[in-house]
PDB file of N, CA and C in Angstrom:
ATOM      1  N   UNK A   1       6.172 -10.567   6.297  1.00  0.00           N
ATOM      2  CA  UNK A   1       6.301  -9.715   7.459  1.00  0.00           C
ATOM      3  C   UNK A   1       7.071  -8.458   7.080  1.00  0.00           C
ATOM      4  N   UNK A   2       6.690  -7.031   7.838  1.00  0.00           N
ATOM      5  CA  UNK A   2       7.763  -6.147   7.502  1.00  0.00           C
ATOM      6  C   UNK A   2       7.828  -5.105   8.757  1.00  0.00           C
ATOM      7  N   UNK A   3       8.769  -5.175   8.776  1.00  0.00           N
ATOM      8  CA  UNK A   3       9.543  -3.738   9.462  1.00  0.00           C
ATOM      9  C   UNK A   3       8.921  -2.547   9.353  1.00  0.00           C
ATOM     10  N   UNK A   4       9.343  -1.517  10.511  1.00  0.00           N
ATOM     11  CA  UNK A   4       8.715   0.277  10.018  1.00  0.00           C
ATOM     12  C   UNK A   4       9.152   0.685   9.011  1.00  0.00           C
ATOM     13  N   UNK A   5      10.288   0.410   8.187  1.00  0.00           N
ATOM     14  CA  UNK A   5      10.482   0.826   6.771  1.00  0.00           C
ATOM     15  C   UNK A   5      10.306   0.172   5.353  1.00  0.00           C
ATOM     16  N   UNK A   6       9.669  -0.802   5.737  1.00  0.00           N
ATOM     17  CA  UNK A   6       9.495  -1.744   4.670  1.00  0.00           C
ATOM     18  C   UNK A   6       7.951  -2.521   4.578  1.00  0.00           C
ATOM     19  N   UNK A   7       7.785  -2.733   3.796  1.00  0.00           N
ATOM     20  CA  UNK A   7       6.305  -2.966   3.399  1.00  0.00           C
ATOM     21  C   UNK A   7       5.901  -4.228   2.955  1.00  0.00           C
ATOM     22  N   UNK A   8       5.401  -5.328   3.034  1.00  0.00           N
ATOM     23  CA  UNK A   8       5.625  -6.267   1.299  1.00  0.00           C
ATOM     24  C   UNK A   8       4.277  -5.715   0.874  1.00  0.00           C
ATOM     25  N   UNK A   9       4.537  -6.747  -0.678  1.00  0.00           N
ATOM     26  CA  UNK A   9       3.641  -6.530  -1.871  1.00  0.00           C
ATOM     27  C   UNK A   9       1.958  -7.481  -1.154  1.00  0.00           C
ATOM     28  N   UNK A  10       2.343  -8.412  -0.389  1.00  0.00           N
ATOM     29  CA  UNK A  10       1.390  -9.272   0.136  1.00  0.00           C
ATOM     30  C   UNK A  10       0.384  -8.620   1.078  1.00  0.00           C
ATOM     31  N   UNK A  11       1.252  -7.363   1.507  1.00  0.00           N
ATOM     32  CA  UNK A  11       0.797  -6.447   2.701  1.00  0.00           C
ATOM     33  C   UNK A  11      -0.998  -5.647   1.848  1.00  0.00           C
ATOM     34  N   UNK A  12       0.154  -4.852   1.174  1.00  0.00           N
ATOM     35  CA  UNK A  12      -0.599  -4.012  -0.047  1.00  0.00           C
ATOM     36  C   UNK A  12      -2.015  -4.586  -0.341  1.00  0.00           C
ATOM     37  N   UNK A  13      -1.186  -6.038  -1.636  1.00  0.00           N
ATOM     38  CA  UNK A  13      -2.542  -6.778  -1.584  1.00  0.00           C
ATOM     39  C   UNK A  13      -3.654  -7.067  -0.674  1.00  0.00           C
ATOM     40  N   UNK A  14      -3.701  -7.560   0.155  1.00  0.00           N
ATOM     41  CA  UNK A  14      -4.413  -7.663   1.253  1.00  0.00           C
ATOM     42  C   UNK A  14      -5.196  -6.305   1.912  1.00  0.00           C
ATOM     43  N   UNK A  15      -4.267  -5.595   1.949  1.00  0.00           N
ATOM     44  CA  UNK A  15      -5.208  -4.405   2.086  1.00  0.00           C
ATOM     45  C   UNK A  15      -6.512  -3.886   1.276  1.00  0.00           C
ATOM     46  N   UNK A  16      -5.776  -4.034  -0.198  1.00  0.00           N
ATOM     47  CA  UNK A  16      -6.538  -3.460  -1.319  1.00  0.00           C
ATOM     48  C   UNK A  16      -7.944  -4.506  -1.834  1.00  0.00           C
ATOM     49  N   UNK A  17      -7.386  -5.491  -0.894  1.00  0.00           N
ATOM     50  CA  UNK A  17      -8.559  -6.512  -1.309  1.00  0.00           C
ATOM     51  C   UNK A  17      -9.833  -6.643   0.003  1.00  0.00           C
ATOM     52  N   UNK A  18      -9.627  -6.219   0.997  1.00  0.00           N
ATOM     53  CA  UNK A  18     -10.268  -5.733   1.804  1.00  0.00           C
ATOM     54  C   UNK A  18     -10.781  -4.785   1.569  1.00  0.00           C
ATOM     55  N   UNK A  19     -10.599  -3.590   0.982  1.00  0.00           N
ATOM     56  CA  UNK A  19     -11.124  -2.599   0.702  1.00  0.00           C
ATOM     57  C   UNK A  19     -12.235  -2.861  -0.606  1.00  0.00           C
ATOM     58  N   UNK A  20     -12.041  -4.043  -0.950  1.00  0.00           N
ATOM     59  CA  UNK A  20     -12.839  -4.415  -2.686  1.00  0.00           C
ATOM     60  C   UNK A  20     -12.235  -3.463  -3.660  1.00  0.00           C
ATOM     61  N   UNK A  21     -11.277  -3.564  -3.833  1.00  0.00           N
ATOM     62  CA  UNK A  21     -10.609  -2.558  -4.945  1.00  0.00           C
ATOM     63  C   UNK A  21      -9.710  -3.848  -6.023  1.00  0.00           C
ATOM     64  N   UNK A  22      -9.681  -3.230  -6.914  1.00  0.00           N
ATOM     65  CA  UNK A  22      -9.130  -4.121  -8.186  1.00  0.00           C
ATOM     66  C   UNK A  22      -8.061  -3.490  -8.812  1.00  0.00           C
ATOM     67  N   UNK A  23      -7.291  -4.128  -8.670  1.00  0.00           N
ATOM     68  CA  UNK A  23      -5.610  -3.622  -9.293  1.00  0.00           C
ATOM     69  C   UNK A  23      -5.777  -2.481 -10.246  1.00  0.00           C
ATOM     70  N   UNK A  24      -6.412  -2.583 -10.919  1.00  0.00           N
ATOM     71  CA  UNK A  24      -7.091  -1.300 -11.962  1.00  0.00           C
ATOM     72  C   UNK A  24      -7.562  -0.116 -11.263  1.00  0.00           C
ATOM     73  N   UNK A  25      -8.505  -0.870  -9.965  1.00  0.00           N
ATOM     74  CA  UNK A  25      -8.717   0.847  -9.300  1.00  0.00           C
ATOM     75  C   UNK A  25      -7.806   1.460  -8.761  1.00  0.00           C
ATOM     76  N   UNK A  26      -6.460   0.888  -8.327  1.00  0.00           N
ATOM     77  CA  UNK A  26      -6.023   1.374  -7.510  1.00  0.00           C
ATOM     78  C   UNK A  26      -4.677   1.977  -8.480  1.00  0.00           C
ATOM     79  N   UNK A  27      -4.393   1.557  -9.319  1.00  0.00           N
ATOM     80  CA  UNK A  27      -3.922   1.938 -10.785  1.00  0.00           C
ATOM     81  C   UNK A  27      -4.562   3.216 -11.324  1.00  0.00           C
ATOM     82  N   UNK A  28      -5.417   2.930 -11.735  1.00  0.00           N
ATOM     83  CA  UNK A  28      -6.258   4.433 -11.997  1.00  0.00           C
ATOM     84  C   UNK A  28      -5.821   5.880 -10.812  1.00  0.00           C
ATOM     85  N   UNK A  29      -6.060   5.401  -9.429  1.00  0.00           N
ATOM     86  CA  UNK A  29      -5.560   6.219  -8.492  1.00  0.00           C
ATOM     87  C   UNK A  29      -4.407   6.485  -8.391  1.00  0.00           C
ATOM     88  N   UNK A  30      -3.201   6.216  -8.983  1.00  0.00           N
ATOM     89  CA  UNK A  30      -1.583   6.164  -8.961  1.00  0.00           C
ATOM     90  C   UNK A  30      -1.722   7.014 -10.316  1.00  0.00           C
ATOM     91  N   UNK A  31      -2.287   6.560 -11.114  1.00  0.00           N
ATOM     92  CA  UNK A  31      -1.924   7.207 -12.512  1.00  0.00           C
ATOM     93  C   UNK A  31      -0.923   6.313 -13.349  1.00  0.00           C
ATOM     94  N   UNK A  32      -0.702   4.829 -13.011  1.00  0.00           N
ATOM     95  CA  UNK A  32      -0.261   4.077 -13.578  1.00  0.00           C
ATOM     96  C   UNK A  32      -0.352   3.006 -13.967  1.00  0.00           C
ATOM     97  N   UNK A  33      -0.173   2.031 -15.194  1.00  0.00           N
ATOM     98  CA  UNK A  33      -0.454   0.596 -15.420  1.00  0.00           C
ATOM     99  C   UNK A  33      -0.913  -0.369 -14.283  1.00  0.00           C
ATOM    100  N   UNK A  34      -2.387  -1.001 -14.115  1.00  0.00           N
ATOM    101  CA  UNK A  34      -2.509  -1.886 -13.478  1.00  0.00           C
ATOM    102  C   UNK A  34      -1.123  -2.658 -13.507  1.00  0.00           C
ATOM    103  N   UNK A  35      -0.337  -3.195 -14.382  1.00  0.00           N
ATOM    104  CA  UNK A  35       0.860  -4.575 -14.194  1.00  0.00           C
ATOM    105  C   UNK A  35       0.924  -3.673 -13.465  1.00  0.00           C
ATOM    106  N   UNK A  36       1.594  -2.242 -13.182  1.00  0.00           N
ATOM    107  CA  UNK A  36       2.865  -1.578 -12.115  1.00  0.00           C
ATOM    108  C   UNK A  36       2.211  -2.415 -10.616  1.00  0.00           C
ATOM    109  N   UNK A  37       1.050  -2.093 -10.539  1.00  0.00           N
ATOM    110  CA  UNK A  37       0.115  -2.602  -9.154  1.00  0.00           C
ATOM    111  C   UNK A  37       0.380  -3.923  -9.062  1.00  0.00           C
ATOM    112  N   UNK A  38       0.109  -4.708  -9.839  1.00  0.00           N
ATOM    113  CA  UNK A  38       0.423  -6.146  -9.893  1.00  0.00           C
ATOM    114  C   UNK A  38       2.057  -6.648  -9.571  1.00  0.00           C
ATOM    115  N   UNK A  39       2.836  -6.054 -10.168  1.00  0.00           N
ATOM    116  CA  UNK A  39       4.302  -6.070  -9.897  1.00  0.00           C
ATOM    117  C   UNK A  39       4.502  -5.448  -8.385  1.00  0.00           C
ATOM    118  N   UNK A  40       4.240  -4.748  -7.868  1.00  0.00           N
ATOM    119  CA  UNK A  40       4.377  -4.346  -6.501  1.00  0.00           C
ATOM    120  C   UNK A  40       3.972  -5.427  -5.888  1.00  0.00           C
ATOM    121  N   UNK A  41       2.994  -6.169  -5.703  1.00  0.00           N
ATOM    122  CA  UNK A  41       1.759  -6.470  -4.756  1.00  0.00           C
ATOM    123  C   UNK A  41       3.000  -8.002  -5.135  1.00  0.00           C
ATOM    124  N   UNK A  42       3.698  -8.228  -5.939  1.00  0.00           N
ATOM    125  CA  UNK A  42       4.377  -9.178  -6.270  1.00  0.00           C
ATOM    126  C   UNK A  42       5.503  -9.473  -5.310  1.00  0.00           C
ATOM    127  N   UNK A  43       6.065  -8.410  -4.741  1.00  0.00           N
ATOM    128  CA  UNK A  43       7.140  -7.760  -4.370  1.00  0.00           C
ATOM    129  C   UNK A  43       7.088  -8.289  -2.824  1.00  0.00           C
ATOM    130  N   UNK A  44       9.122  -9.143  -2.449  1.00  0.00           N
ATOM    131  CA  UNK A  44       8.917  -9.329  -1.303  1.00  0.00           C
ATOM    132  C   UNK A  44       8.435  -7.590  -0.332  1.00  0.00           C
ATOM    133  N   UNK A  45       9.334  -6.721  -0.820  1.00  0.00           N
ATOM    134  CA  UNK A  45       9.333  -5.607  -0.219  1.00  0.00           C
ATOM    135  C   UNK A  45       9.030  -4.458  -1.156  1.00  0.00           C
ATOM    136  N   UNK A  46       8.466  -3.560  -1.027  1.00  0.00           N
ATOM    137  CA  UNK A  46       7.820  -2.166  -1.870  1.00  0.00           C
ATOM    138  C   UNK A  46       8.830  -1.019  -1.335  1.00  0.00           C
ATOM    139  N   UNK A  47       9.455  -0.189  -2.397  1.00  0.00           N
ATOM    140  CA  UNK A  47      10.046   0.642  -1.926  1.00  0.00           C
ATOM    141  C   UNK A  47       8.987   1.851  -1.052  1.00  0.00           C
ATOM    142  N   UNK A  48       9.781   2.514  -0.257  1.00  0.00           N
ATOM    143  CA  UNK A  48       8.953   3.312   1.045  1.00  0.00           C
ATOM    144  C   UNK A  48       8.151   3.999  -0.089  1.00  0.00           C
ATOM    145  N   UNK A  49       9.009   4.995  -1.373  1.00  0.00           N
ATOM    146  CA  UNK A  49       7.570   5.733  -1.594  1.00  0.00           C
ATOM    147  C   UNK A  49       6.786   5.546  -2.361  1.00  0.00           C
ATOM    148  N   UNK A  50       6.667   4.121  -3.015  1.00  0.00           N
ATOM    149  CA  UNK A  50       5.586   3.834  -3.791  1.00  0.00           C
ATOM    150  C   UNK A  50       4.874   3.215  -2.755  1.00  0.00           C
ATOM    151  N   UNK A  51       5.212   2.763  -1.604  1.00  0.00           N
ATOM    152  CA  UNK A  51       4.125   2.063  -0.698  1.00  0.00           C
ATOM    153  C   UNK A  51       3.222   2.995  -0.056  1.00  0.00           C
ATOM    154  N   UNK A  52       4.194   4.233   0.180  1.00  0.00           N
ATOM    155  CA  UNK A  52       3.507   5.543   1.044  1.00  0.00           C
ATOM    156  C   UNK A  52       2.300   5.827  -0.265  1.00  0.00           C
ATOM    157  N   UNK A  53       2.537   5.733  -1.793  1.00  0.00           N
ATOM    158  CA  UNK A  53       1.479   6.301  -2.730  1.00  0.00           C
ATOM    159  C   UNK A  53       0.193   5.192  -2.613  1.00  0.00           C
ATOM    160  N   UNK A  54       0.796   4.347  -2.612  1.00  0.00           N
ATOM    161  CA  UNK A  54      -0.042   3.202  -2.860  1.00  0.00           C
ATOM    162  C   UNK A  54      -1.230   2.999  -1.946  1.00  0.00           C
ATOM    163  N   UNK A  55      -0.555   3.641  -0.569  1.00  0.00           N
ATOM    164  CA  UNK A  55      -1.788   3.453   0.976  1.00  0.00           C
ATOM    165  C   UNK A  55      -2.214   4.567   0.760  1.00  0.00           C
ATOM    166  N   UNK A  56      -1.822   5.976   0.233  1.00  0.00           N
ATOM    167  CA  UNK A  56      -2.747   6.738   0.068  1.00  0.00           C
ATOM    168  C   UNK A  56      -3.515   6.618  -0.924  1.00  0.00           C
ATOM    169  N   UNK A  57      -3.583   6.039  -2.009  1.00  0.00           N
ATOM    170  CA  UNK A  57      -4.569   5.760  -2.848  1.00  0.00           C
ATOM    171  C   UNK A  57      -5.594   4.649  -2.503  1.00  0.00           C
ATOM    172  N   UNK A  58      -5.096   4.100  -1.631  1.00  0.00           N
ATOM    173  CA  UNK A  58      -6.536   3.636  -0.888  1.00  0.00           C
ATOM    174  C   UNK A  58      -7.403   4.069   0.150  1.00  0.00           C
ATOM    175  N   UNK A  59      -6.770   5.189   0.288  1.00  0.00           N
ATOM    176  CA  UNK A  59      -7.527   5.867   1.364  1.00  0.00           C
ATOM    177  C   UNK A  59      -7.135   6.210   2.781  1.00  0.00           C
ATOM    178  N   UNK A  60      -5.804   6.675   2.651  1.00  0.00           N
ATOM    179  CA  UNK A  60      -5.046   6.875   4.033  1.00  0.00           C
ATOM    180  C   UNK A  60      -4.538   8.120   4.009  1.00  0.00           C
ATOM    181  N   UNK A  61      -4.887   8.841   5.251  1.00  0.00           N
ATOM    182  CA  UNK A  61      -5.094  10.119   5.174  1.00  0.00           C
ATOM    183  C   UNK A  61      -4.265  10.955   6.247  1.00  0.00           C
ATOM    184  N   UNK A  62      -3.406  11.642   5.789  1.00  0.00           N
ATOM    185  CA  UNK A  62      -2.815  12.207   7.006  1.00  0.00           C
ATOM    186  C   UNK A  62      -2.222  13.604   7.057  1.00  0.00           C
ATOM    187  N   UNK A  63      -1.338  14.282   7.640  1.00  0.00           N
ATOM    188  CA  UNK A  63      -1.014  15.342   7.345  1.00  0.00           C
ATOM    189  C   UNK A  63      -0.253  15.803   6.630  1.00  0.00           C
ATOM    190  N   UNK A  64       1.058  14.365   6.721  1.00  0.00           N
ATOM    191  CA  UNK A  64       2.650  14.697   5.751  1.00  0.00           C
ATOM    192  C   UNK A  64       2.433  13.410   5.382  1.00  0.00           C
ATOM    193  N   UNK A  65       3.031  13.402   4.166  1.00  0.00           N
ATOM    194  CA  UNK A  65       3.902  12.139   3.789  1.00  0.00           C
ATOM    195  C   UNK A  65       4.079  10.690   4.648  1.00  0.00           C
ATOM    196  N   UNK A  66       5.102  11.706   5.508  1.00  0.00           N
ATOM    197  CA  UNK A  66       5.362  10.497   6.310  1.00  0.00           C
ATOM    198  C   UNK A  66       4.641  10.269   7.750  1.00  0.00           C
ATOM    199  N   UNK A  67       3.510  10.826   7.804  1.00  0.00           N
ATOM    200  CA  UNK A  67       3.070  10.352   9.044  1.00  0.00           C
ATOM    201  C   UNK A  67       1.631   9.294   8.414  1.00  0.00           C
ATOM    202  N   UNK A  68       1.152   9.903   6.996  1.00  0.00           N
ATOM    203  CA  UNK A  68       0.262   8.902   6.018  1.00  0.00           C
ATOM    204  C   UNK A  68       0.834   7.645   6.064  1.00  0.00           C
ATOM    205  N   UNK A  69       2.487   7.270   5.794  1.00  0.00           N
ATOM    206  CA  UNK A  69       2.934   6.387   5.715  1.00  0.00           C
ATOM    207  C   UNK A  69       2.879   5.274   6.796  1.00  0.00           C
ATOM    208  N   UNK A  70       2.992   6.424   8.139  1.00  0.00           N
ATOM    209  CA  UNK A  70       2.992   5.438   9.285  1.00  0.00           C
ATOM    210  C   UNK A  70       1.598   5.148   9.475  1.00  0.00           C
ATOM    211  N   UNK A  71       0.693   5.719   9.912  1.00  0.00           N
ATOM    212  CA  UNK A  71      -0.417   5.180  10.149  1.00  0.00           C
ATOM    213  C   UNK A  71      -1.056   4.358   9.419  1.00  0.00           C
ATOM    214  N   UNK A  72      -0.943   4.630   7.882  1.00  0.00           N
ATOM    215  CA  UNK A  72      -1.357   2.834   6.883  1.00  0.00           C
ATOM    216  C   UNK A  72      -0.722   1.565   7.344  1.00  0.00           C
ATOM    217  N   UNK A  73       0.802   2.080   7.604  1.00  0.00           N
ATOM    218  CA  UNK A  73       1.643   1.052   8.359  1.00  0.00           C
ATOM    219  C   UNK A  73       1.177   0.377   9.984  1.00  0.00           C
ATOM    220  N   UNK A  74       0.659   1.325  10.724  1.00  0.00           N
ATOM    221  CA  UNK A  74       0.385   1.001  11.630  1.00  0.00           C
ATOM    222  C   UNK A  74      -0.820   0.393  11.816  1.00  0.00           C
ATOM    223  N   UNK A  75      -1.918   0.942  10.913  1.00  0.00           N
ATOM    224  CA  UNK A  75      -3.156  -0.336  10.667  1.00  0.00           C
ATOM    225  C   UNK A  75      -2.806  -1.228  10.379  1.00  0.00           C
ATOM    226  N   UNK A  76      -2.011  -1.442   9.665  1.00  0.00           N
ATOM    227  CA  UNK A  76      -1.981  -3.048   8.628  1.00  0.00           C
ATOM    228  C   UNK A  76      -1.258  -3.837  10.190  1.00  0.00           C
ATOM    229  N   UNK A  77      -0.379  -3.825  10.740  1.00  0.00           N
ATOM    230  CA  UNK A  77       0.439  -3.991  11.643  1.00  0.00           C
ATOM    231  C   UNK A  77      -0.562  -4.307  12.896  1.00  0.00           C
ATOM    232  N   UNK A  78      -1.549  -3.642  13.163  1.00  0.00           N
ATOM    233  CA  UNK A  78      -2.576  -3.986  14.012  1.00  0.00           C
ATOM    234  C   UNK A  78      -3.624  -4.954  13.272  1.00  0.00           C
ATOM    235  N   UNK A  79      -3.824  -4.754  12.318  1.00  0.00           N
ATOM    236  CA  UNK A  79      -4.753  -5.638  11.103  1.00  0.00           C
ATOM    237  C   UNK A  79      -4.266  -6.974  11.435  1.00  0.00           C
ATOM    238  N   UNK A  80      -3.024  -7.484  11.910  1.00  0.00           N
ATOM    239  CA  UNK A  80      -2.086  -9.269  11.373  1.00  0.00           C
ATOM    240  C   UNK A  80      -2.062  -9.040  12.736  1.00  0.00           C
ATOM    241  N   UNK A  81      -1.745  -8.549  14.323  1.00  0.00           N
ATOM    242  CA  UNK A  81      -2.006  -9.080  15.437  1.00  0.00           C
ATOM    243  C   UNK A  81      -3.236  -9.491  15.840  1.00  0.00           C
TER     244      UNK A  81
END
């Protein structure tokens, strides 16, 4: 479960696996080691701005930073009710 500032790694996963994406694609989109993806997705909690990179590399789109952040947040959050 997480809070408006906090994310987990279980969250992530789940997302990215809905989308059919593979730790590698979404790695490739970060510009970093699949493990880094794997180690997150591991994670009770993801720090805010690798989670904010992470939902935009799957495809979350917004105006700032932090409103990208909320609305990935706020799907996933509607996604588990």
């Amino acid at each position: 479960m997480f809070d408006e500032t906090h994310i987990s790694g279980r969250d992530l996963r789940a997302e990215r696996v809905r989308l059919g994406l593979t730790q590698a694609d979404v790695a490739r989109r970060l510009g970093v080691a699949y493990q880094r993806v794997g180690s997150a997705e591991r994670s009770i909690t993801v720090a805010p701005g690798f989670a904010e990179r992470y939902l935009a590399a799957l495809g979350a789109v917004a105006v700032s930073p932090e409103a990208r952040f909320d609305a990935a947040l706020n799907a996933l959050i509607e996604d588990r009710s």
